[in-house]
C-alpha atoms as a PDB file:
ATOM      1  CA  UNK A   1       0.000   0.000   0.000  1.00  0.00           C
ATOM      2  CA  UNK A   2       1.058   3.386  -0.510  1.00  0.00           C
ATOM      3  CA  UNK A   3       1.658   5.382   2.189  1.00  0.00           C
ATOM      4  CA  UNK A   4      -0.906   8.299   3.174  1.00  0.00           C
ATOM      5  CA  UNK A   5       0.021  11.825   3.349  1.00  0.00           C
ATOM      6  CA  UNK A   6      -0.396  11.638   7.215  1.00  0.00           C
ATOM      7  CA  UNK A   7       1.923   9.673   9.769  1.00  0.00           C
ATOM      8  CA  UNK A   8       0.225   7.003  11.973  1.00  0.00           C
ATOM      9  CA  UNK A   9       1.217   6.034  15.378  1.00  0.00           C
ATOM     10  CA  UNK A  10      -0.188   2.667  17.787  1.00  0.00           C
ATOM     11  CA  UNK A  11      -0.515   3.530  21.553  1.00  0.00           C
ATOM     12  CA  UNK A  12      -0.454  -0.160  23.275  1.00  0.00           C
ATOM     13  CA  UNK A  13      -1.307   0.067  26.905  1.00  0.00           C
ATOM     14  CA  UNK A  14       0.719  -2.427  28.808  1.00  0.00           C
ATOM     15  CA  UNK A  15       1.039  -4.066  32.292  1.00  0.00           C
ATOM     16  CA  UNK A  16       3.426  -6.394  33.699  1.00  0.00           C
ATOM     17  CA  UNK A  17       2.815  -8.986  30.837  1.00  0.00           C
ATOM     18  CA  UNK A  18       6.012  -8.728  28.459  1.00  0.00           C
ATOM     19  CA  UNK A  19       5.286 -12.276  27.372  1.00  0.00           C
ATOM     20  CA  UNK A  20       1.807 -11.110  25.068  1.00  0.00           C
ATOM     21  CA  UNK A  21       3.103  -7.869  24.851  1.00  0.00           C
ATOM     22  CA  UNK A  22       5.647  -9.371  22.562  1.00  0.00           C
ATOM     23  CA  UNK A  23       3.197 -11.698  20.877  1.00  0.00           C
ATOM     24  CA  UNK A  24       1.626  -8.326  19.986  1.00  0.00           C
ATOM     25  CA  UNK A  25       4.679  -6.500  18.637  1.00  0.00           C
ATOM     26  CA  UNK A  26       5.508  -9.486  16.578  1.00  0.00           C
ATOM     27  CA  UNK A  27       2.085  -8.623  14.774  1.00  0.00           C
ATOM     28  CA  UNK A  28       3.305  -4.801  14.129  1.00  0.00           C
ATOM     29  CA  UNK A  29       6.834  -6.587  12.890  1.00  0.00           C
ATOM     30  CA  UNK A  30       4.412  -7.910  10.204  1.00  0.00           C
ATOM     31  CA  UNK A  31       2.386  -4.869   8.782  1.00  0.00           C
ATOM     32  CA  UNK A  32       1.422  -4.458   5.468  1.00  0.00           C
ATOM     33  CA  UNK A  33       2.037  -0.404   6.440  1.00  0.00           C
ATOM     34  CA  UNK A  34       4.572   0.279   8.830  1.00  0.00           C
ATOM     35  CA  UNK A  35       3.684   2.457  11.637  1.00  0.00           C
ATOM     36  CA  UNK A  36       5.438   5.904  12.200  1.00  0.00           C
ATOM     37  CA  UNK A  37       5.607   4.941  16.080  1.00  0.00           C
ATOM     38  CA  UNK A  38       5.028   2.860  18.656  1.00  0.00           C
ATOM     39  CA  UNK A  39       4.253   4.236  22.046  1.00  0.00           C
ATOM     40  CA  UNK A  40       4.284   1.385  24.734  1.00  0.00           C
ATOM     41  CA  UNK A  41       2.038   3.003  27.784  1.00  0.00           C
ATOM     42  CA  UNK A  42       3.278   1.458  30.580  1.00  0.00           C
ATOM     43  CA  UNK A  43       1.068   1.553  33.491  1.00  0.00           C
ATOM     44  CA  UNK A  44       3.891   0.832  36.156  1.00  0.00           C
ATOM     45  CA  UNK A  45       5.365  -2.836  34.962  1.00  0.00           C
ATOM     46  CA  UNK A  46       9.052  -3.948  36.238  1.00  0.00           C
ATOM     47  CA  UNK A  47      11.799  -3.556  34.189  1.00  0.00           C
ATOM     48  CA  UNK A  48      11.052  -6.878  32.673  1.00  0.00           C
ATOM     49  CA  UNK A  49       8.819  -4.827  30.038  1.00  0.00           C
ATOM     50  CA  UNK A  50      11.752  -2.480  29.149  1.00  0.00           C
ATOM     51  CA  UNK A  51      14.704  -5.241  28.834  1.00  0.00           C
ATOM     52  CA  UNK A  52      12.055  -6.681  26.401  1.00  0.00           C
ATOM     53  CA  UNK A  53      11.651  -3.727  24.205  1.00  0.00           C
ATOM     54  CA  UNK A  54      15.470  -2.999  24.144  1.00  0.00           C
ATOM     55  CA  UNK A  55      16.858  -6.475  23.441  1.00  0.00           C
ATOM     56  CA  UNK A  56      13.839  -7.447  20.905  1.00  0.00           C
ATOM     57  CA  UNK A  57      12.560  -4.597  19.193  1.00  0.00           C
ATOM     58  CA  UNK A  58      14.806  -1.715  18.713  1.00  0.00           C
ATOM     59  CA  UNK A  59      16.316  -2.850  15.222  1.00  0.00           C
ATOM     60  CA  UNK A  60      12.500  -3.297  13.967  1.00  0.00           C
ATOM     61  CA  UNK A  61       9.959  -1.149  15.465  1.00  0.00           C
ATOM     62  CA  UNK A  62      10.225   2.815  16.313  1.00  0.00           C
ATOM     63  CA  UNK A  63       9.128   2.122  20.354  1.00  0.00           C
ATOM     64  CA  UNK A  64       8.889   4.987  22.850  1.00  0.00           C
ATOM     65  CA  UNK A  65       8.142   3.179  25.920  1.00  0.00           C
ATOM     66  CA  UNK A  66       6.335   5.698  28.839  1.00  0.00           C
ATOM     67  CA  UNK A  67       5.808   4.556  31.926  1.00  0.00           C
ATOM     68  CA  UNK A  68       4.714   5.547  35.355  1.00  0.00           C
ATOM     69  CA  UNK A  69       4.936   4.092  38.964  1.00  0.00           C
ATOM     70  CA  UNK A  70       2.914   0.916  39.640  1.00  0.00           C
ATOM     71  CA  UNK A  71       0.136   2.945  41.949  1.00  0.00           C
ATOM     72  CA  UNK A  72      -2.653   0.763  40.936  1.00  0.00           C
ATOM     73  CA  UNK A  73      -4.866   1.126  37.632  1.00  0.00           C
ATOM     74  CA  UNK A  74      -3.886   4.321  35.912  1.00  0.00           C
ATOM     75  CA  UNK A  75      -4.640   3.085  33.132  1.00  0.00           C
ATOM     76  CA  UNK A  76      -6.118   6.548  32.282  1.00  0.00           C
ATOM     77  CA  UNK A  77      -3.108   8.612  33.277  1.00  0.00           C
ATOM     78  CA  UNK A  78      -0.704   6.538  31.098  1.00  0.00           C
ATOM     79  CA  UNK A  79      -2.663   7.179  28.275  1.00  0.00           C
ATOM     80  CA  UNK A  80      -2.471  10.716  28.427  1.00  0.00           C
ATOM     81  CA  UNK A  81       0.961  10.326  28.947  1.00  0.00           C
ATOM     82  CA  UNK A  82       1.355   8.659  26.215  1.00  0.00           C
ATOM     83  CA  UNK A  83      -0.627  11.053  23.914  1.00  0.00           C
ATOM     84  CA  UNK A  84       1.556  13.394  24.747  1.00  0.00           C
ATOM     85  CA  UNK A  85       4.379  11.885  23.961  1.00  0.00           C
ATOM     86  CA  UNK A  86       2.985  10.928  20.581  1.00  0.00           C
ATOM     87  CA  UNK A  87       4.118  13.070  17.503  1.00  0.00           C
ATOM     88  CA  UNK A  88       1.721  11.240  14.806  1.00  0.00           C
ATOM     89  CA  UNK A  89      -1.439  12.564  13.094  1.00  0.00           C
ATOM     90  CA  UNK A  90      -3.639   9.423  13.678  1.00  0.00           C
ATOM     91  CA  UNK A  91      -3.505   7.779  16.263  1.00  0.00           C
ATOM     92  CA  UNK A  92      -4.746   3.970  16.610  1.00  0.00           C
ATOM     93  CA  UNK A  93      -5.266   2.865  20.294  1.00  0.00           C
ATOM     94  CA  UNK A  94      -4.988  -1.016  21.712  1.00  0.00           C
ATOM     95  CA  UNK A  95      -4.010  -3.190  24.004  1.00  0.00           C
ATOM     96  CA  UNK A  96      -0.946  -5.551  25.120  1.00  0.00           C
ATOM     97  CA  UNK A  97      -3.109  -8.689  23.972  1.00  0.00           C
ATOM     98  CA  UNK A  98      -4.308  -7.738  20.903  1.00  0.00           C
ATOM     99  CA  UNK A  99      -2.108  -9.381  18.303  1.00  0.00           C
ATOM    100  CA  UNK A 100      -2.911  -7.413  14.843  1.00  0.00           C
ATOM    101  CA  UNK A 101      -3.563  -8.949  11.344  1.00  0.00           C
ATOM    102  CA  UNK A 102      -1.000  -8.230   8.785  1.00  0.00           C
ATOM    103  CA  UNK A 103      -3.279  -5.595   6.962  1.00  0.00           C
ATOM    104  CA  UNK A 104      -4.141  -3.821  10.473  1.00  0.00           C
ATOM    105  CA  UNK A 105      -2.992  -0.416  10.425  1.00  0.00           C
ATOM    106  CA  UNK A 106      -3.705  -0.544   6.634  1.00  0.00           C
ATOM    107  CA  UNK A 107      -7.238  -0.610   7.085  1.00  0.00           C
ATOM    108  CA  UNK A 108      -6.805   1.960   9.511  1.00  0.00           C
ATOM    109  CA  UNK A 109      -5.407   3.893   7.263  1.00  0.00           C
ATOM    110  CA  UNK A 110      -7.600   3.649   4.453  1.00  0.00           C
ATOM    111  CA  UNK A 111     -10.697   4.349   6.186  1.00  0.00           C
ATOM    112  CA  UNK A 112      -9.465   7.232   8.174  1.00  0.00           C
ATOM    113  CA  UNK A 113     -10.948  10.436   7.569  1.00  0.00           C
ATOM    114  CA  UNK A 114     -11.966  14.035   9.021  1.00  0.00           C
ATOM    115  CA  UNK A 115     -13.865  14.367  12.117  1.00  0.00           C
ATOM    116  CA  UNK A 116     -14.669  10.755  12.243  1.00  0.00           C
ATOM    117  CA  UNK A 117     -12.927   8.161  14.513  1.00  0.00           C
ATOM    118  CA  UNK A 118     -13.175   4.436  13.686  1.00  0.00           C
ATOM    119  CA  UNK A 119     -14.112   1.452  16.119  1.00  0.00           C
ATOM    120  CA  UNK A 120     -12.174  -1.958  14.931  1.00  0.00           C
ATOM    121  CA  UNK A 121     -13.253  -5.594  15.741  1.00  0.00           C
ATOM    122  CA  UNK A 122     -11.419  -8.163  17.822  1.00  0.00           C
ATOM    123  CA  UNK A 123     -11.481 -12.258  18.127  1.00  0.00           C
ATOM    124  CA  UNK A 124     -11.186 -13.556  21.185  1.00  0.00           C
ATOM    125  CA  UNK A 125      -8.701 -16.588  21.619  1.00  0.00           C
ATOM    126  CA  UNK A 126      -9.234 -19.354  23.964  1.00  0.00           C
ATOM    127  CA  UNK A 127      -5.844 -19.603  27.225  1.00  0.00           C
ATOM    128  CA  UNK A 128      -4.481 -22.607  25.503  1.00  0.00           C
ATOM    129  CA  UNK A 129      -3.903 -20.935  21.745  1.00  0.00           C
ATOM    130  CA  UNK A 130      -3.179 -17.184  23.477  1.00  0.00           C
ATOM    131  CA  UNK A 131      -0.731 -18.972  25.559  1.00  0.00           C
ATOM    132  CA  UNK A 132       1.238 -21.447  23.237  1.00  0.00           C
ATOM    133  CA  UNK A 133       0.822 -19.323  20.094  1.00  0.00           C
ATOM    134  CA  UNK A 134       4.598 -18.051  19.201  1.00  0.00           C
ATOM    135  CA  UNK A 135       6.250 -15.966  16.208  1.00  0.00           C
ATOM    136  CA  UNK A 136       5.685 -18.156  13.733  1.00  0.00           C
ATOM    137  CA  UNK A 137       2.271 -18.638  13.465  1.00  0.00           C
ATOM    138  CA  UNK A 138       1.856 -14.771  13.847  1.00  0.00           C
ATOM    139  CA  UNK A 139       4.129 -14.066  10.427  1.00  0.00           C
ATOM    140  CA  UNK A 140       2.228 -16.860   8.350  1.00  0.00           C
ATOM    141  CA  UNK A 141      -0.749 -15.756   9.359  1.00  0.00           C
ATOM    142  CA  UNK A 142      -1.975 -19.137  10.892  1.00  0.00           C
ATOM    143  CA  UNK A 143      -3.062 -17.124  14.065  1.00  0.00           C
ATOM    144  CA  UNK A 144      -6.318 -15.450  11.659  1.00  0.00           C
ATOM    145  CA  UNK A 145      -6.606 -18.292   9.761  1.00  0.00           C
ATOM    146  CA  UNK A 146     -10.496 -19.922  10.484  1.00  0.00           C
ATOM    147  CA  UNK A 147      -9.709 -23.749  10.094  1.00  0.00           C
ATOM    148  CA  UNK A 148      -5.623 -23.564  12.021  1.00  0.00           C
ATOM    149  CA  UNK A 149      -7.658 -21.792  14.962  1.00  0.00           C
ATOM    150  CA  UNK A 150     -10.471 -25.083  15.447  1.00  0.00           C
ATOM    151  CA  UNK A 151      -8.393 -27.188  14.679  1.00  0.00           C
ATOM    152  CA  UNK A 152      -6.189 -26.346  17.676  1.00  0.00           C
ATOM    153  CA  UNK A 153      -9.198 -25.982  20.027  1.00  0.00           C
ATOM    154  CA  UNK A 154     -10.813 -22.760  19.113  1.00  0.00           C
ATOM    155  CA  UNK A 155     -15.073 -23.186  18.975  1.00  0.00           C
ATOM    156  CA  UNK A 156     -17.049 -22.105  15.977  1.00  0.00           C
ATOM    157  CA  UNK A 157     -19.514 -19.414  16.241  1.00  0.00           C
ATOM    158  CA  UNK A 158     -21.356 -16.284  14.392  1.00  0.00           C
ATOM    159  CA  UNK A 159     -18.111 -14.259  15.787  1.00  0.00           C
ATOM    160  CA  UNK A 160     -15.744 -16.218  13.479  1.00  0.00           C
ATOM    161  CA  UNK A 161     -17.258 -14.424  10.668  1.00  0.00           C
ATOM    162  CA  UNK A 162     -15.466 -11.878  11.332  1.00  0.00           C
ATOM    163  CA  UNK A 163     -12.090 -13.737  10.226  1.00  0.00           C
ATOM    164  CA  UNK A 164     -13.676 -14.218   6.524  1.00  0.00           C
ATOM    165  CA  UNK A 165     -11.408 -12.227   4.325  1.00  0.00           C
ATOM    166  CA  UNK A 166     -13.635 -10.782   1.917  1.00  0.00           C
ATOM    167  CA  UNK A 167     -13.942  -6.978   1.584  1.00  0.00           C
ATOM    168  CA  UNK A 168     -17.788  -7.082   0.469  1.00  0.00           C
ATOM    169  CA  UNK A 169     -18.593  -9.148   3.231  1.00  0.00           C
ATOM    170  CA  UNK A 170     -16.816  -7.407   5.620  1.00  0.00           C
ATOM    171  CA  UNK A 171     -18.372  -4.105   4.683  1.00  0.00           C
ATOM    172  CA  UNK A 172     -21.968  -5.345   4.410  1.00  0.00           C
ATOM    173  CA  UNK A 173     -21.754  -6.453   8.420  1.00  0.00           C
ATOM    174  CA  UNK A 174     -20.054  -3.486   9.080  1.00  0.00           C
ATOM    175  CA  UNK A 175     -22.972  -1.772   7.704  1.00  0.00           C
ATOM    176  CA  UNK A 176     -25.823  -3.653   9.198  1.00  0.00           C
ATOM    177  CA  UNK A 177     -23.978  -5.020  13.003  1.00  0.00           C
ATOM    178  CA  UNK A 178     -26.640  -3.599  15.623  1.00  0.00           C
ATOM    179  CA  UNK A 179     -23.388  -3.013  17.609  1.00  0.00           C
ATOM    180  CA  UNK A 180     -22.414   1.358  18.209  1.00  0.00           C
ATOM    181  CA  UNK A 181     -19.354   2.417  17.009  1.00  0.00           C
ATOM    182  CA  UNK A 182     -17.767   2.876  20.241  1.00  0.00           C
ATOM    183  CA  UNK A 183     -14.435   3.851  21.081  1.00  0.00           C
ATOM    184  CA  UNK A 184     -12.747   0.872  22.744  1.00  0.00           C
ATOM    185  CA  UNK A 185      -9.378   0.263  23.838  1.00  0.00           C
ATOM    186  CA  UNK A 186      -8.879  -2.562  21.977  1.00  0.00           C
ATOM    187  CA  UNK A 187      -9.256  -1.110  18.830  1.00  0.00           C
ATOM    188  CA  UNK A 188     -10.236   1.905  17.835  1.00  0.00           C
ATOM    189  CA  UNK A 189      -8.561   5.495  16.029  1.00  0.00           C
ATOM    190  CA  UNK A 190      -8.506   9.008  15.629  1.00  0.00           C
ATOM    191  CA  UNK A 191      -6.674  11.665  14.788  1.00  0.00           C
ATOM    192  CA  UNK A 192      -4.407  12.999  17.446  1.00  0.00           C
ATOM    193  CA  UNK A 193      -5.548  16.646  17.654  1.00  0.00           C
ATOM    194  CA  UNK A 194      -9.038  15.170  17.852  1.00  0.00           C
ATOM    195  CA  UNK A 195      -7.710  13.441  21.152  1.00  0.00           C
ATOM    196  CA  UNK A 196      -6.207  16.706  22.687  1.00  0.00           C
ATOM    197  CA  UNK A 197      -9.413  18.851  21.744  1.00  0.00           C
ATOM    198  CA  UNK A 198     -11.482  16.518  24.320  1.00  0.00           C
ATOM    199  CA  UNK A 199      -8.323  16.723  26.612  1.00  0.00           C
ATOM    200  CA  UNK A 200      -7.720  13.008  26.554  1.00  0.00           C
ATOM    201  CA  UNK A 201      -9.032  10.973  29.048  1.00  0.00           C
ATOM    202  CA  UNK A 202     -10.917  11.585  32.426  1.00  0.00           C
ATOM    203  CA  UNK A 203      -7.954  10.461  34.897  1.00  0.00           C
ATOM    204  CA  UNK A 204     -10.906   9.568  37.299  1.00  0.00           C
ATOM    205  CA  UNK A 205     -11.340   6.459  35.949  1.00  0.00           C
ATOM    206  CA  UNK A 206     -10.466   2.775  36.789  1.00  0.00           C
ATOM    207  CA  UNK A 207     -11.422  -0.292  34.647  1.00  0.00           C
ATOM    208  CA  UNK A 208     -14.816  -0.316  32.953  1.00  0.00           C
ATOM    209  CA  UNK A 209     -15.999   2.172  30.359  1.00  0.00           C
ATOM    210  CA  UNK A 210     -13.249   4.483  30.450  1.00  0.00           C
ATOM    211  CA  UNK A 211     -12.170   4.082  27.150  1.00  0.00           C
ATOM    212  CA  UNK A 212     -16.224   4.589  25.804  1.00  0.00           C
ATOM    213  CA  UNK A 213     -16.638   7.580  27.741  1.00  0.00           C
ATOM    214  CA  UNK A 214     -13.839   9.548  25.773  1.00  0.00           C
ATOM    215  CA  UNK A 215     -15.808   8.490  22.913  1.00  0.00           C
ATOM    216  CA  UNK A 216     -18.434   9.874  24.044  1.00  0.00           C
ATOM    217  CA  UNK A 217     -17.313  13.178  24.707  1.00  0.00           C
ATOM    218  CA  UNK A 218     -15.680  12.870  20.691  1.00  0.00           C
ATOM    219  CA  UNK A 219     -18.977  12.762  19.902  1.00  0.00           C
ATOM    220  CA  UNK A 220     -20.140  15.657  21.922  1.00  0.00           C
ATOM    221  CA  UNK A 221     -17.539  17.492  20.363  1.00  0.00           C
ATOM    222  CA  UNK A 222     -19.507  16.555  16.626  1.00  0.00           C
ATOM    223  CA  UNK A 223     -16.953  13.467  15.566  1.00  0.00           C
ATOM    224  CA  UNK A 224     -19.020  10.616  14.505  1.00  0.00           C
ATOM    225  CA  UNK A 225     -18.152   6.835  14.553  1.00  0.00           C
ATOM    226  CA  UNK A 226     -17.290   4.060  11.973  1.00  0.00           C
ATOM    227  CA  UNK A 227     -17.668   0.925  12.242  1.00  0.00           C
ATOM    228  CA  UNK A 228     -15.019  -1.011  10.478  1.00  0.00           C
ATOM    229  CA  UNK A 229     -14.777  -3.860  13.818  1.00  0.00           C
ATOM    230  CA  UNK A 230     -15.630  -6.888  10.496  1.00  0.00           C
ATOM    231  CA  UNK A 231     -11.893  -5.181   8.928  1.00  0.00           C
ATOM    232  CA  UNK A 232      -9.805  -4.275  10.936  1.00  0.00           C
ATOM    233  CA  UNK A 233      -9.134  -7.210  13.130  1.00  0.00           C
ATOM    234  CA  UNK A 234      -6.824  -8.558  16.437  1.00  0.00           C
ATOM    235  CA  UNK A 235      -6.588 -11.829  18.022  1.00  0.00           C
ATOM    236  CA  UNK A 236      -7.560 -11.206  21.885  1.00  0.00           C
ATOM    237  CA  UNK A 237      -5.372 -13.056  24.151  1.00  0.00           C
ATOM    238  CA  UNK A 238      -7.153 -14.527  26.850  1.00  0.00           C
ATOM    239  CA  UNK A 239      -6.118 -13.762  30.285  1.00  0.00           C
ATOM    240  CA  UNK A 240      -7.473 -13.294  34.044  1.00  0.00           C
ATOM    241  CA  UNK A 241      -8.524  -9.490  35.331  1.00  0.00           C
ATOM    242  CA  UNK A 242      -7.623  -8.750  38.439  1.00  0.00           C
ATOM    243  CA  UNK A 243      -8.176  -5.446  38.683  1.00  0.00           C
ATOM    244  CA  UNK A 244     -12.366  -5.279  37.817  1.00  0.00           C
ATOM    245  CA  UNK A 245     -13.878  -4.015  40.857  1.00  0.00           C
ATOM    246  CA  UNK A 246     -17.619  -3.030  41.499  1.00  0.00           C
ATOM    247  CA  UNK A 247     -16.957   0.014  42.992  1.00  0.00           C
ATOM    248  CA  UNK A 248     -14.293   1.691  40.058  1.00  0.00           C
ATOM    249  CA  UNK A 249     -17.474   0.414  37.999  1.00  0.00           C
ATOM    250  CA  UNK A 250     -20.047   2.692  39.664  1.00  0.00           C
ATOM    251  CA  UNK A 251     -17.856   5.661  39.670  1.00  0.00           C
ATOM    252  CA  UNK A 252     -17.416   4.887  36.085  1.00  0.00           C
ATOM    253  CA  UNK A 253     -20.768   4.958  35.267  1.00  0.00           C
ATOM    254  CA  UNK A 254     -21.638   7.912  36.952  1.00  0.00           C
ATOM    255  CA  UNK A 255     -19.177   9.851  35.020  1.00  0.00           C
ATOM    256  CA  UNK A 256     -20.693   8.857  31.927  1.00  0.00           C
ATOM    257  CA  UNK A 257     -24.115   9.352  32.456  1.00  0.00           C
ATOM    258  CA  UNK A 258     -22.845  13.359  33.304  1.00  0.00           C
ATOM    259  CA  UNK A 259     -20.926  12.896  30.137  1.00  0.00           C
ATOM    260  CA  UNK A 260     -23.982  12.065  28.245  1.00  0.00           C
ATOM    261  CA  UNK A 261     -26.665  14.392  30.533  1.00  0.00           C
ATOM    262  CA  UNK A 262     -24.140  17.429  30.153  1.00  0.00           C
ATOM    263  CA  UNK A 263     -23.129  16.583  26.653  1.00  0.00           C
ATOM    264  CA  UNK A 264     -19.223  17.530  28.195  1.00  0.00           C
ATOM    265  CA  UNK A 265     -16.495  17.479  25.569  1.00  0.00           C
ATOM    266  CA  UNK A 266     -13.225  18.446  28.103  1.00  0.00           C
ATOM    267  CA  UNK A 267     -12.687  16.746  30.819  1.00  0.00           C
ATOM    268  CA  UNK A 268     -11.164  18.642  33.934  1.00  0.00           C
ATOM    269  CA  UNK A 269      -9.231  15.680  34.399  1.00  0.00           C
ATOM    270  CA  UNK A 270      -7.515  14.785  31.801  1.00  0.00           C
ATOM    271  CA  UNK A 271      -4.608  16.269  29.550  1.00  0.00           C
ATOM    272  CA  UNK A 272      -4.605  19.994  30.893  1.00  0.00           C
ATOM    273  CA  UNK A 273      -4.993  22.524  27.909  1.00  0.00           C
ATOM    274  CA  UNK A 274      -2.179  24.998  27.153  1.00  0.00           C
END
C-alpha cells in the first residue's frame, strides 16, 4: 500500500505482561504499512517490560516506551501520557493482547478520515492458543486463519465471521452489526488533535468504560463513529482481570451518564490545555 500523506502512530497500553506484549509487537513486525511509532504506555510494569523492548525490538519497530509508577490502575493517566508523547497525526489505540492482522494499520489507514474516529473488531482466543501461540504462526498468518484456529481448540460461532477475508462481506456487516461504534481500547482510532481537543481521558477512571466515555465526549464534540470492527481485526489473548472491581465500575458509570446528561467534551481531568 502506498503510504498516506499523514503519519500514523499505535498507543499499546501495557502491564506487567512482556510475554503477550511481545506476541503483539511481533504482529506490528508484520504490517502491510509500517507504523510511524510505537508508544508502549506502561502503566507501572518492572523492568522486565523495558529489557524486552530494548533487546527485541529496537532494530524493527520505532518504540517509545512511557511509563509511570505501579500505583494501581492508571490506566487513564498513562494514556495521556502517552498522547503526549505521541508526535503522529492518527492515532490507533490497543491493548498488550491484541495481536494485529498483517493488513491492520492498513485498514486503519484507508478508512481514516476528518472528524470521524473508527471502532475496529477483535477475536477472542481461547488460554491454551493465546498462551502457546509463538512468532511463527503470527508471520504466516496461521493465528487469523479460520480452520488452524479449530483445529487447535478454538469453537465455531457467528463471531468467526469476522475472520472471513472478503472486503464485500466485511463491509456489508459493518454496515448492518446492531453493535455502536464505540471507542474501545482494543481497537479503535482518531486523529491525534481530535484526542487533545477533548483533553484526553478523564484520569478519574479505573477499569470499565473508560475508554467509551472519551468516545463519548468525541462525539459531543460533533466526531461521529465508523464501524469497520468486520476489517480491521486482532486476536484477543485470553487472560485473568484482576483489577475489575464493582466500585471503580459505579464511579465509572456515573461519570458517563454526566458525560452524556451534560453533553461535556473536556474533561477537567484529563490532559490539561495549554
Amino acid at each position: 500500500m502506498q503510504k498516506k500523506d499523514f503519519t500514523i502512530g499505535v498507543v499499546i497500553s501495557t502491564y506487567n505482561n512482556p510475554s503477550y506484549l511481545r506476541k503483539t509487537l511481533w504482529g506490528y513486525c508484520n504490517q502491510t504499512l509500517k507504523p510511524d511509532e510505537i508508544i508502549v504506555a506502561d502503566d507501572g510494569s518492572t523492568p522486565d517490560t523495558a529489557e524486552m523492548l530494548k533487546n527485541e525490538f529496537t532494530n524493527s519497530l520505532n518504540i517509545k516506551h512511557v511509563w509511570h509508577e505501579d500505583k494501581g490502575f492508571r490506566k487513564t493517566m498513562i494514556l495521556n501520557k502517552a498522547l503526549l508523547e505521541a508526535t503522529s497525526d492518527y492515532l490507533i489505540f490497543t491493548d498488550q493482547d491484541c495481536v494485529p492482522r498483517e493488513d491492520f494499520i492498513e485498514t486503519h489507514a484507508k478508512y481514516a478520515s476528518p472528524r470521524k474516529f473508527l471502532s475496529g473488531g477483535y477475536f477472542k482466543l481461547p488460554m491454551n492458543i493465546s498462551q502457546s501461540i509463538g512468532k511463527e504462526e503470527i508471520v504466516n498468518g496461521a493465528l487469523f486463519n479460520l480452520k488452524w484456529l479449530l483445529k487447535n481448540g478454538a469453537k465455531r460461532s457467528f463471531k468467526s465471521t469476522k475472520l472471513f477475508r472478503n472486503k464485500c462481506w466485511s463491509n456489508f456487516m459493518n454496515f448492518i452489526t446492531p453493535t455502536n461504534a464505540s471507542w474501545n481500547g482494543m481497537n479503535s482510532s482518531t486523529w491525534r488533535k481530535e484526542l487533545l481537543e477533548v483533553c484526553g481521558f478523564d484520569e478519574r477512571m479505573a477499569y470499565g468504560g473508560e475508554d467509551r466515555e472519551l468516545g463519548e465526549r468525541l462525539v459531543n464534540n460533533g466526531l461521529q463513529g465508523k464501524q469497520i470492527r468486520y476489517s480491521a481485526i486482532t486476536m484477543h489473548l485470553d487472560h485473568s482481570r484482576p483489577y475489575v472491581n464493582e466500585q471503580a465500575w459505579k464511579l465509572n458509570d456515573s461519570i458517563r451518564r454526566q458525560t452524556r446528561k451534560q453533553h461535556i467534551i473536556k474533561t477537567s481531568y484529563g490532559i490539561k490545555e495549554k
